[in-house]
PDB file of N, CA and C in Angstrom:
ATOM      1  N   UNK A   1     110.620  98.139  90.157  1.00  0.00           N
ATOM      2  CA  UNK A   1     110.100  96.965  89.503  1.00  0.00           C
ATOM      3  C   UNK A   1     108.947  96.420  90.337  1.00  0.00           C
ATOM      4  N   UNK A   2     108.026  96.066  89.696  1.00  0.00           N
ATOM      5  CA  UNK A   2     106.563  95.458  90.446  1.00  0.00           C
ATOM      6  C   UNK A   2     106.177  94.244  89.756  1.00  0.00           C
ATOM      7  N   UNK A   3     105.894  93.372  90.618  1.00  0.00           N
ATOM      8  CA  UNK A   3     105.756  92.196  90.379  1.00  0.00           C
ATOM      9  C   UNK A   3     104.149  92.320  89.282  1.00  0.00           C
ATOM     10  N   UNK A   4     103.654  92.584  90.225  1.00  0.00           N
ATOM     11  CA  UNK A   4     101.821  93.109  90.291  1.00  0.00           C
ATOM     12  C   UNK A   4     100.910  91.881  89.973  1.00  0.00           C
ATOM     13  N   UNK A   5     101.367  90.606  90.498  1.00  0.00           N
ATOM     14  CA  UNK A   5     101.145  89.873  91.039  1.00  0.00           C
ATOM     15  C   UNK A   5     101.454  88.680  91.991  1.00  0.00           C
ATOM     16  N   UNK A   6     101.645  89.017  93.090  1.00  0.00           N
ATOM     17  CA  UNK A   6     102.307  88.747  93.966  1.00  0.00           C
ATOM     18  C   UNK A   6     101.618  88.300  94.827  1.00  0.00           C
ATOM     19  N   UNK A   7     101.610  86.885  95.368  1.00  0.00           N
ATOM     20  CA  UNK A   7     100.621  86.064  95.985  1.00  0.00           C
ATOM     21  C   UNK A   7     101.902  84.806  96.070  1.00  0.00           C
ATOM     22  N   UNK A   8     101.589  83.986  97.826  1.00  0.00           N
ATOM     23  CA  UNK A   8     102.183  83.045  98.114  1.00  0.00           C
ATOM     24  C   UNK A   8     102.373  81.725  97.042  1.00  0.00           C
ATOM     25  N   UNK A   9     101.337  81.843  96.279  1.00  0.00           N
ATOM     26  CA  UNK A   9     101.455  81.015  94.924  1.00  0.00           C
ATOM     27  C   UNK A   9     102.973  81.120  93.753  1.00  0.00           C
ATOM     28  N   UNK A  10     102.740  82.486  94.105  1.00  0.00           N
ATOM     29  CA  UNK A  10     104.063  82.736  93.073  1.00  0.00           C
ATOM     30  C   UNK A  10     105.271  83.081  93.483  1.00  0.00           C
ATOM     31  N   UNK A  11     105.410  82.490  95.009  1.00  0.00           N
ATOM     32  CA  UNK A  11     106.949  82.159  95.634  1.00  0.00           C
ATOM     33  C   UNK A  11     107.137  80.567  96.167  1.00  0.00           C
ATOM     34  N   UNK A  12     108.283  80.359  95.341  1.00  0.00           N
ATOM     35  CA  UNK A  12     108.994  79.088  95.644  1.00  0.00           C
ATOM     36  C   UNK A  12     110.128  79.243  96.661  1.00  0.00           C
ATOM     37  N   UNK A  13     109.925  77.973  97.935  1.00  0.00           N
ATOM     38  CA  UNK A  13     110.783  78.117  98.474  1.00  0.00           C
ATOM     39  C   UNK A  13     111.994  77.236  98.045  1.00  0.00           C
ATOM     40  N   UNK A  14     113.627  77.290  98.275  1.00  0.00           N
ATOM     41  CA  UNK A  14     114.403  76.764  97.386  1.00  0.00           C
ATOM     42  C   UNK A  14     115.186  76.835  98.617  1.00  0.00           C
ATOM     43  N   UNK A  15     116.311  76.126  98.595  1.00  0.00           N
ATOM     44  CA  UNK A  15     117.699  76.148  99.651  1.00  0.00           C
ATOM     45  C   UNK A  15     118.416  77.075  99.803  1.00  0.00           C
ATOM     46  N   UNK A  16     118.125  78.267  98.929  1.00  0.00           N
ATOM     47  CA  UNK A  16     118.824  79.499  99.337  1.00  0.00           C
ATOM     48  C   UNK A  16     118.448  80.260  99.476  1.00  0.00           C
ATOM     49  N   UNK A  17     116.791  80.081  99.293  1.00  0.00           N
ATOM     50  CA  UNK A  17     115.542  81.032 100.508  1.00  0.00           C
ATOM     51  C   UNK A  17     114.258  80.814  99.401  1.00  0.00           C
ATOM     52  N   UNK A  18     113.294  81.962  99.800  1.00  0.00           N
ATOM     53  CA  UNK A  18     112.362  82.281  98.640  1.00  0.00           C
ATOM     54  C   UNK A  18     112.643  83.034  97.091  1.00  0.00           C
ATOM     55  N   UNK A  19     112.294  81.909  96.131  1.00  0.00           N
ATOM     56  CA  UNK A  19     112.326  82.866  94.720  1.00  0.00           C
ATOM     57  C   UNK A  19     110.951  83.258  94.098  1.00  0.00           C
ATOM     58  N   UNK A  20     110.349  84.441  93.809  1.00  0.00           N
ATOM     59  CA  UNK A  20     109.403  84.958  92.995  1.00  0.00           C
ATOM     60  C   UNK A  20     109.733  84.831  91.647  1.00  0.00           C
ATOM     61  N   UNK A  21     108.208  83.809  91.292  1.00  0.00           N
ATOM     62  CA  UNK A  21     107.835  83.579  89.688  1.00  0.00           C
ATOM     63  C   UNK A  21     106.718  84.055  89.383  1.00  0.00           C
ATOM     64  N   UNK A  22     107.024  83.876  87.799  1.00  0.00           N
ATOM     65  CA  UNK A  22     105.701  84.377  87.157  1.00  0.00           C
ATOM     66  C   UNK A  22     105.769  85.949  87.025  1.00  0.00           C
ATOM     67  N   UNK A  23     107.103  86.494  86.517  1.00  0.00           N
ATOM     68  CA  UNK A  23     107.231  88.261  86.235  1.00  0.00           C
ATOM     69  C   UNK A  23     106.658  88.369  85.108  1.00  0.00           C
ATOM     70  N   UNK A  24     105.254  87.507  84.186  1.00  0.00           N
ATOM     71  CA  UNK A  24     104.696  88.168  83.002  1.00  0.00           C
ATOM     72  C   UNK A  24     104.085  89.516  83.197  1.00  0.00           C
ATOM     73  N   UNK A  25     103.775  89.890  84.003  1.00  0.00           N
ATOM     74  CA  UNK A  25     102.767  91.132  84.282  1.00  0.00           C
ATOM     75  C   UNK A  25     103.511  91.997  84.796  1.00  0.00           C
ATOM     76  N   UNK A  26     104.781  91.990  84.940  1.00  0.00           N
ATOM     77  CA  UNK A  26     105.571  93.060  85.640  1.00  0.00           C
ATOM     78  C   UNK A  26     106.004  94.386  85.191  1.00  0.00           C
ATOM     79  N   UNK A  27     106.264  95.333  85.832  1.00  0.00           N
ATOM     80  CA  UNK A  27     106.094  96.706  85.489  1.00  0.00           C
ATOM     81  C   UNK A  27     107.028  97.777  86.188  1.00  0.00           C
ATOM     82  N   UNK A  28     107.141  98.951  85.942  1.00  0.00           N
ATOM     83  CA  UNK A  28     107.414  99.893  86.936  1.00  0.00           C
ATOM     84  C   UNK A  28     106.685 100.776  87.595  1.00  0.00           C
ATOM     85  N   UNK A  29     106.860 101.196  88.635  1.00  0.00           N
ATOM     86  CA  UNK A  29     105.801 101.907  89.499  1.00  0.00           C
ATOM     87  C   UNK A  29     106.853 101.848  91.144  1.00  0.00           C
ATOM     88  N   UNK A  30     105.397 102.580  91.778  1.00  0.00           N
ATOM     89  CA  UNK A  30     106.177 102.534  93.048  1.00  0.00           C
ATOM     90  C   UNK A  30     105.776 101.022  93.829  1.00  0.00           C
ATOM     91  N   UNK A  31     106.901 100.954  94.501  1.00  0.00           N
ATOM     92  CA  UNK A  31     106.383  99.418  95.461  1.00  0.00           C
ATOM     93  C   UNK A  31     105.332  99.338  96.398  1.00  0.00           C
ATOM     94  N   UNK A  32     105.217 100.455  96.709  1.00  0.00           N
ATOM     95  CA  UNK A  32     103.610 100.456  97.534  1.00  0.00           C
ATOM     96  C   UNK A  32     102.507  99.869  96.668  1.00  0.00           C
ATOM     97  N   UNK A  33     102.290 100.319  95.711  1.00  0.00           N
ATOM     98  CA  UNK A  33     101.360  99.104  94.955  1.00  0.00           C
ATOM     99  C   UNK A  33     101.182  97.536  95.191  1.00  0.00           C
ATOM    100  N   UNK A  34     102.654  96.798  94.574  1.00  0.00           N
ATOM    101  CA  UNK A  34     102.836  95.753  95.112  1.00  0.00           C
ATOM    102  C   UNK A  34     101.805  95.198  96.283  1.00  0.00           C
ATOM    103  N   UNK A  35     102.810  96.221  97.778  1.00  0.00           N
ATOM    104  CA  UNK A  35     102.217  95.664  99.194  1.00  0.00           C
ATOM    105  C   UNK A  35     100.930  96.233  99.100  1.00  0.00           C
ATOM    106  N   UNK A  36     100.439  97.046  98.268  1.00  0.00           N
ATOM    107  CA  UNK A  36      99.214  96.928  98.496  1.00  0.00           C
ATOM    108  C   UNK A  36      97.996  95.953  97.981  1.00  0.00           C
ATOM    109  N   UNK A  37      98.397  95.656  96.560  1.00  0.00           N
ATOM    110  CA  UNK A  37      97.831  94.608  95.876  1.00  0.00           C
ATOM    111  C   UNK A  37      97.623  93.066  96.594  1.00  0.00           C
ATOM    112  N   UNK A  38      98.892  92.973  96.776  1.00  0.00           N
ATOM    113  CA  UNK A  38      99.044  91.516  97.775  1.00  0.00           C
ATOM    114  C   UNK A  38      98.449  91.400  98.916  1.00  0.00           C
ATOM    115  N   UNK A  39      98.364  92.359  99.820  1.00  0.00           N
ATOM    116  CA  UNK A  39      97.643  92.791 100.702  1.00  0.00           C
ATOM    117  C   UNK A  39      95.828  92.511 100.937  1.00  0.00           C
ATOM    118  N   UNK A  40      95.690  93.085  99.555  1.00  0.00           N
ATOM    119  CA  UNK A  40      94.200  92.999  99.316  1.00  0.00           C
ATOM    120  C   UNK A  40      93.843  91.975  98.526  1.00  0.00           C
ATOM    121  N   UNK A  41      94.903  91.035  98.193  1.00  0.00           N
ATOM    122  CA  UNK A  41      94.659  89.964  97.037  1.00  0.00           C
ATOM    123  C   UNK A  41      94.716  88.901  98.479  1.00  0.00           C
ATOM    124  N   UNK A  42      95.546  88.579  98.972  1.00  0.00           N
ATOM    125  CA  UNK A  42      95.499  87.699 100.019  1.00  0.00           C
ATOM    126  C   UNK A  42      94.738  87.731 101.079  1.00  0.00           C
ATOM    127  N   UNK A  43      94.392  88.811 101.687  1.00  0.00           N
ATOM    128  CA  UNK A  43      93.520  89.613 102.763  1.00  0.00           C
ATOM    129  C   UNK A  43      91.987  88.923 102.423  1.00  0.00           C
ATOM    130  N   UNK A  44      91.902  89.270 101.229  1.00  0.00           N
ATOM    131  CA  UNK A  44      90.418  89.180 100.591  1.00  0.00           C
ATOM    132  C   UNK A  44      90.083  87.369 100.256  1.00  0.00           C
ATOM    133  N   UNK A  45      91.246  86.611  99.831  1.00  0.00           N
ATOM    134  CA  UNK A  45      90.953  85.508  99.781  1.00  0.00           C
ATOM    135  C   UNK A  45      89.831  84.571 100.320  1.00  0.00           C
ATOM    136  N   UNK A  46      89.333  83.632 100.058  1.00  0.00           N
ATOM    137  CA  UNK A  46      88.481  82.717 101.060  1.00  0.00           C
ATOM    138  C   UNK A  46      89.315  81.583 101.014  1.00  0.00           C
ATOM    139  N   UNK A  47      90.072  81.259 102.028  1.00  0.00           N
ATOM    140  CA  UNK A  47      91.162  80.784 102.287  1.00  0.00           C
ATOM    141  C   UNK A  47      89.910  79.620 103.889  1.00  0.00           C
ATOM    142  N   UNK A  48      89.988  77.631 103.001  1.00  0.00           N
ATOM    143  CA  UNK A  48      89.649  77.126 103.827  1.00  0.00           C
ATOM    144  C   UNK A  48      90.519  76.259 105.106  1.00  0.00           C
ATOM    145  N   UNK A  49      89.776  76.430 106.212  1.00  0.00           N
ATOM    146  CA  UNK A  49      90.232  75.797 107.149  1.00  0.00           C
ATOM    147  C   UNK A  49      91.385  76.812 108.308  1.00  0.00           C
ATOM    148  N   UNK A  50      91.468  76.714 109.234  1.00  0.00           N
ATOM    149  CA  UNK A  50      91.574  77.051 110.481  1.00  0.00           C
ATOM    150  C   UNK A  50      93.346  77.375 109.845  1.00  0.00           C
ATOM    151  N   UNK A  51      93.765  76.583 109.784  1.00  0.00           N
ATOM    152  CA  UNK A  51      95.532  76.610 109.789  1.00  0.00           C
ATOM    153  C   UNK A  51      95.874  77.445 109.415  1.00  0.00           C
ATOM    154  N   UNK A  52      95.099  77.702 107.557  1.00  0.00           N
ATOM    155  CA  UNK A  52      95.481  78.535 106.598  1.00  0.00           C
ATOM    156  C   UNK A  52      95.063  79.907 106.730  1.00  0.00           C
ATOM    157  N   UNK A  53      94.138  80.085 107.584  1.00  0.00           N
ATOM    158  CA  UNK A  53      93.297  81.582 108.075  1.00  0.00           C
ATOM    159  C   UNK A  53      94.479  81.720 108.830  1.00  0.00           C
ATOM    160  N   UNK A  54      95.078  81.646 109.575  1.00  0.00           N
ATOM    161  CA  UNK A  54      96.029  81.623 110.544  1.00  0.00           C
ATOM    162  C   UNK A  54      97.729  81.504 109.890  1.00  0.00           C
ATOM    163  N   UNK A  55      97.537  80.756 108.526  1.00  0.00           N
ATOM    164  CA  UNK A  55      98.915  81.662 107.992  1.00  0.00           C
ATOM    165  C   UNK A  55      98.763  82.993 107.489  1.00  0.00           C
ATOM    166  N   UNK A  56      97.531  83.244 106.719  1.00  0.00           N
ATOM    167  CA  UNK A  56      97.530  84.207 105.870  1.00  0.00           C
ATOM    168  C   UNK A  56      97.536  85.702 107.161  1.00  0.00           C
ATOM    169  N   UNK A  57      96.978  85.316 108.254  1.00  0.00           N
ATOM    170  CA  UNK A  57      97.195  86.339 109.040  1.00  0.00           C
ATOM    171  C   UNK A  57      98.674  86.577 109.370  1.00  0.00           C
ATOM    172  N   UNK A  58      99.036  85.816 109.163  1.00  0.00           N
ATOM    173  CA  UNK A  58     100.872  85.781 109.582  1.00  0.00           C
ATOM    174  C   UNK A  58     101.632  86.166 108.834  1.00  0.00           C
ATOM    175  N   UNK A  59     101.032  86.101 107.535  1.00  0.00           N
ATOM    176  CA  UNK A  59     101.821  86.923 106.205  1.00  0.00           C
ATOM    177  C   UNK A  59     101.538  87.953 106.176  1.00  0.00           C
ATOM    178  N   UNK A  60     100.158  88.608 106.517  1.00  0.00           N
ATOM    179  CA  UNK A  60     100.018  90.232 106.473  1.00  0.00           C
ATOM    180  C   UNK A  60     100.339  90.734 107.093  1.00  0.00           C
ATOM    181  N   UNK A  61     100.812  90.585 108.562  1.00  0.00           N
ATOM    182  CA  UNK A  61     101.390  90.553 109.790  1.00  0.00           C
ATOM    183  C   UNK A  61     102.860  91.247 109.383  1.00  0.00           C
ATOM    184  N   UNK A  62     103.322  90.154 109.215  1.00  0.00           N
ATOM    185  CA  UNK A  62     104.770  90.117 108.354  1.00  0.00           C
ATOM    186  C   UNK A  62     104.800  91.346 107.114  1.00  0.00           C
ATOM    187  N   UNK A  63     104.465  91.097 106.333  1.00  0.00           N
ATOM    188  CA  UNK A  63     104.159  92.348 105.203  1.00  0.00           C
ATOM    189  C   UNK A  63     103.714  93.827 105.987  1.00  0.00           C
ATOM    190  N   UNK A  64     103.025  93.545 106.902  1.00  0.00           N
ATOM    191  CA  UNK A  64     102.868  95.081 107.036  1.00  0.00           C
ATOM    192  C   UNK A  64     103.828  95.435 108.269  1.00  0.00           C
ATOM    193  N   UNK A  65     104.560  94.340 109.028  1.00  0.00           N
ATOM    194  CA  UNK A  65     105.384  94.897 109.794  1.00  0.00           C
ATOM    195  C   UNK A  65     106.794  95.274 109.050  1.00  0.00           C
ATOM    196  N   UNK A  66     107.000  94.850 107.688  1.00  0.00           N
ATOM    197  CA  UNK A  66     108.630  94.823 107.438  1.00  0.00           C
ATOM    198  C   UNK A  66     108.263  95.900 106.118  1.00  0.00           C
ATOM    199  N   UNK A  67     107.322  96.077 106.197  1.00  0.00           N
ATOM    200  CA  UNK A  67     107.199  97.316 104.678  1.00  0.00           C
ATOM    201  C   UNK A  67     107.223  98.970 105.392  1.00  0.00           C
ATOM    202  N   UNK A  68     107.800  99.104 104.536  1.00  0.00           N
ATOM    203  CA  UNK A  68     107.917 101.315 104.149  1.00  0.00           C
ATOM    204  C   UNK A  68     106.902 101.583 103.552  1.00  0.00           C
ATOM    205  N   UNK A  69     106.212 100.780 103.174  1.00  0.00           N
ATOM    206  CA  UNK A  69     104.743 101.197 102.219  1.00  0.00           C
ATOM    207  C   UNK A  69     103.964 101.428 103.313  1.00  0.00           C
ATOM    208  N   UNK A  70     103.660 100.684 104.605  1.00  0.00           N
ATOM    209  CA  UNK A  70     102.298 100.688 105.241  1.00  0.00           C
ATOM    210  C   UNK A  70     102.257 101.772 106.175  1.00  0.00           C
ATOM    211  N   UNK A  71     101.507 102.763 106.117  1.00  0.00           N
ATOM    212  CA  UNK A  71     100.953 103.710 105.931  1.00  0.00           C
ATOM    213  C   UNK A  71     101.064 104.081 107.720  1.00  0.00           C
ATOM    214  N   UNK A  72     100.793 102.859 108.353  1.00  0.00           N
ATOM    215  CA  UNK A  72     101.078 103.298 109.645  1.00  0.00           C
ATOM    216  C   UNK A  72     102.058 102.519 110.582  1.00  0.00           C
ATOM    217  N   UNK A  73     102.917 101.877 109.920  1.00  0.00           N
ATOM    218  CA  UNK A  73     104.606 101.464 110.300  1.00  0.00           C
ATOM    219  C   UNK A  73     105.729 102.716 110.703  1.00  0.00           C
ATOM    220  N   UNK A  74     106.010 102.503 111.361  1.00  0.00           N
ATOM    221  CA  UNK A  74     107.150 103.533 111.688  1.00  0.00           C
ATOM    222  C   UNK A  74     106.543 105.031 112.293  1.00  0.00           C
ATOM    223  N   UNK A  75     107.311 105.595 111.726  1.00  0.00           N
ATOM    224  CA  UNK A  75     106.795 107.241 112.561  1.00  0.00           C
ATOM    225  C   UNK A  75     105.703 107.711 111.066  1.00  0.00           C
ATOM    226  N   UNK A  76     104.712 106.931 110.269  1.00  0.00           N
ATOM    227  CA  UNK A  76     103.770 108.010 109.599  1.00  0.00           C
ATOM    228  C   UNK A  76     103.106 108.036 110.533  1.00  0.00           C
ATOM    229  N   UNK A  77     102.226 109.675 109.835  1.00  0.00           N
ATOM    230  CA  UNK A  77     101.616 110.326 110.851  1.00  0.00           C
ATOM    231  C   UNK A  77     100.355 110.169 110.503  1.00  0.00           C
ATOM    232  N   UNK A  78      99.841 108.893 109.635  1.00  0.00           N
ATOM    233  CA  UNK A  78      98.319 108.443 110.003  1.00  0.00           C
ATOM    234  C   UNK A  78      98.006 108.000 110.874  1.00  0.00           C
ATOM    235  N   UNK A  79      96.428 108.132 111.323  1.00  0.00           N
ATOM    236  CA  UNK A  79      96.057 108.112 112.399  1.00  0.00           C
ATOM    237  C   UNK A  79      95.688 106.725 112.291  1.00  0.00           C
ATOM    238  N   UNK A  80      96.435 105.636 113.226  1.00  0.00           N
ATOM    239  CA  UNK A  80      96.107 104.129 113.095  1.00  0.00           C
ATOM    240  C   UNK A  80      94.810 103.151 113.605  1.00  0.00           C
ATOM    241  N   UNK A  81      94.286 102.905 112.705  1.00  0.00           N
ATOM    242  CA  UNK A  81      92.997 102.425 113.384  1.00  0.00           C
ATOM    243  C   UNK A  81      92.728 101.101 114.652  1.00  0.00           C
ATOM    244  N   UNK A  82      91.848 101.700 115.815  1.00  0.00           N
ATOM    245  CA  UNK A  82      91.958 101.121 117.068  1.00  0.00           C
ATOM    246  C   UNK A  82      91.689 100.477 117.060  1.00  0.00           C
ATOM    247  N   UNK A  83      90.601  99.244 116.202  1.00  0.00           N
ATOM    248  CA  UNK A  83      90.765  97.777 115.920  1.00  0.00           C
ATOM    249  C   UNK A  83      90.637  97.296 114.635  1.00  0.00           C
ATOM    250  N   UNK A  84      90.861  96.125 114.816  1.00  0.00           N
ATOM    251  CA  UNK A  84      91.595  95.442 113.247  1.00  0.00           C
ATOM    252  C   UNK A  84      90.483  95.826 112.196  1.00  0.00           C
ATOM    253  N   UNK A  85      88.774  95.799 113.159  1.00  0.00           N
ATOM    254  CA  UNK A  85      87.677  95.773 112.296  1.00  0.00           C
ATOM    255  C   UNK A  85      87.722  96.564 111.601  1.00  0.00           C
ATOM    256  N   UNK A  86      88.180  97.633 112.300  1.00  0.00           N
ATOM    257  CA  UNK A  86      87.824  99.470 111.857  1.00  0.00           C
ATOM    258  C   UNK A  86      88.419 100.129 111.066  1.00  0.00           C
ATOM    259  N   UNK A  87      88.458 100.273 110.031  1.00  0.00           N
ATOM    260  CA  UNK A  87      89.350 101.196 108.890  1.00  0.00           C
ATOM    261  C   UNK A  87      89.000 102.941 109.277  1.00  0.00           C
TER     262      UNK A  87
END
C-alpha cells in the first residue's frame, strides 16, 4: 500500500502516536516509491527559516536511517556518496 503522498502535512500527531491522512491517491506498488517521493517532495521544499531547515533535515535523517528502501542503509552494495553535496 502507498500512500503517494506523503508529506509532514499529512501526519497528525494524536495520543497514541502519529496517524497518516489523506489516502485519496493511494495505491499499490513497492514502498520504495513512497520513501522516495517524500524524500524528494520534502528534500526539495523551500522550507522558511532556520528551525524548519533543521527539522526537515531531521526527518530525512530519520527516513533514510530507518528505511529498507535507501539504497545505501545497511549492507547495499552501492557505492555511498562522500558528501551530502555529491550524488
Amino acid at each position: 500500500m502507498l500512500h503517494l503522498d506523503l508529506h509532514p502535512g499529512n501526519v497528525i500527531l494524536t495520543q497514541r502516536g502519529p496517524v497518516v491522512i489523506d489516502w485519496c491517491n493511494a495505491g499499490a506498488g513497492d514502498p520504495a516509491a513512497d520513501v522516495a517521493m517524500t524524500m524528494v517532495t520534502v528534500g526539495s521544499a523551500d522550507v522558511p527559516g532556520l528551525a524548519a531547515r533543521l527539522g526537515r533535515g531531521l526527518l530525512l535523517r530519520g527516513m533514510r536511517k530507518g528505511s529498507l528502501a535507501d539504497p545505501w542503509a545497511g549492507s547495499a552494495k552501492w557505492p555511498r556518496p562522500s558528501s551530502p553535496t555529491r550524488t
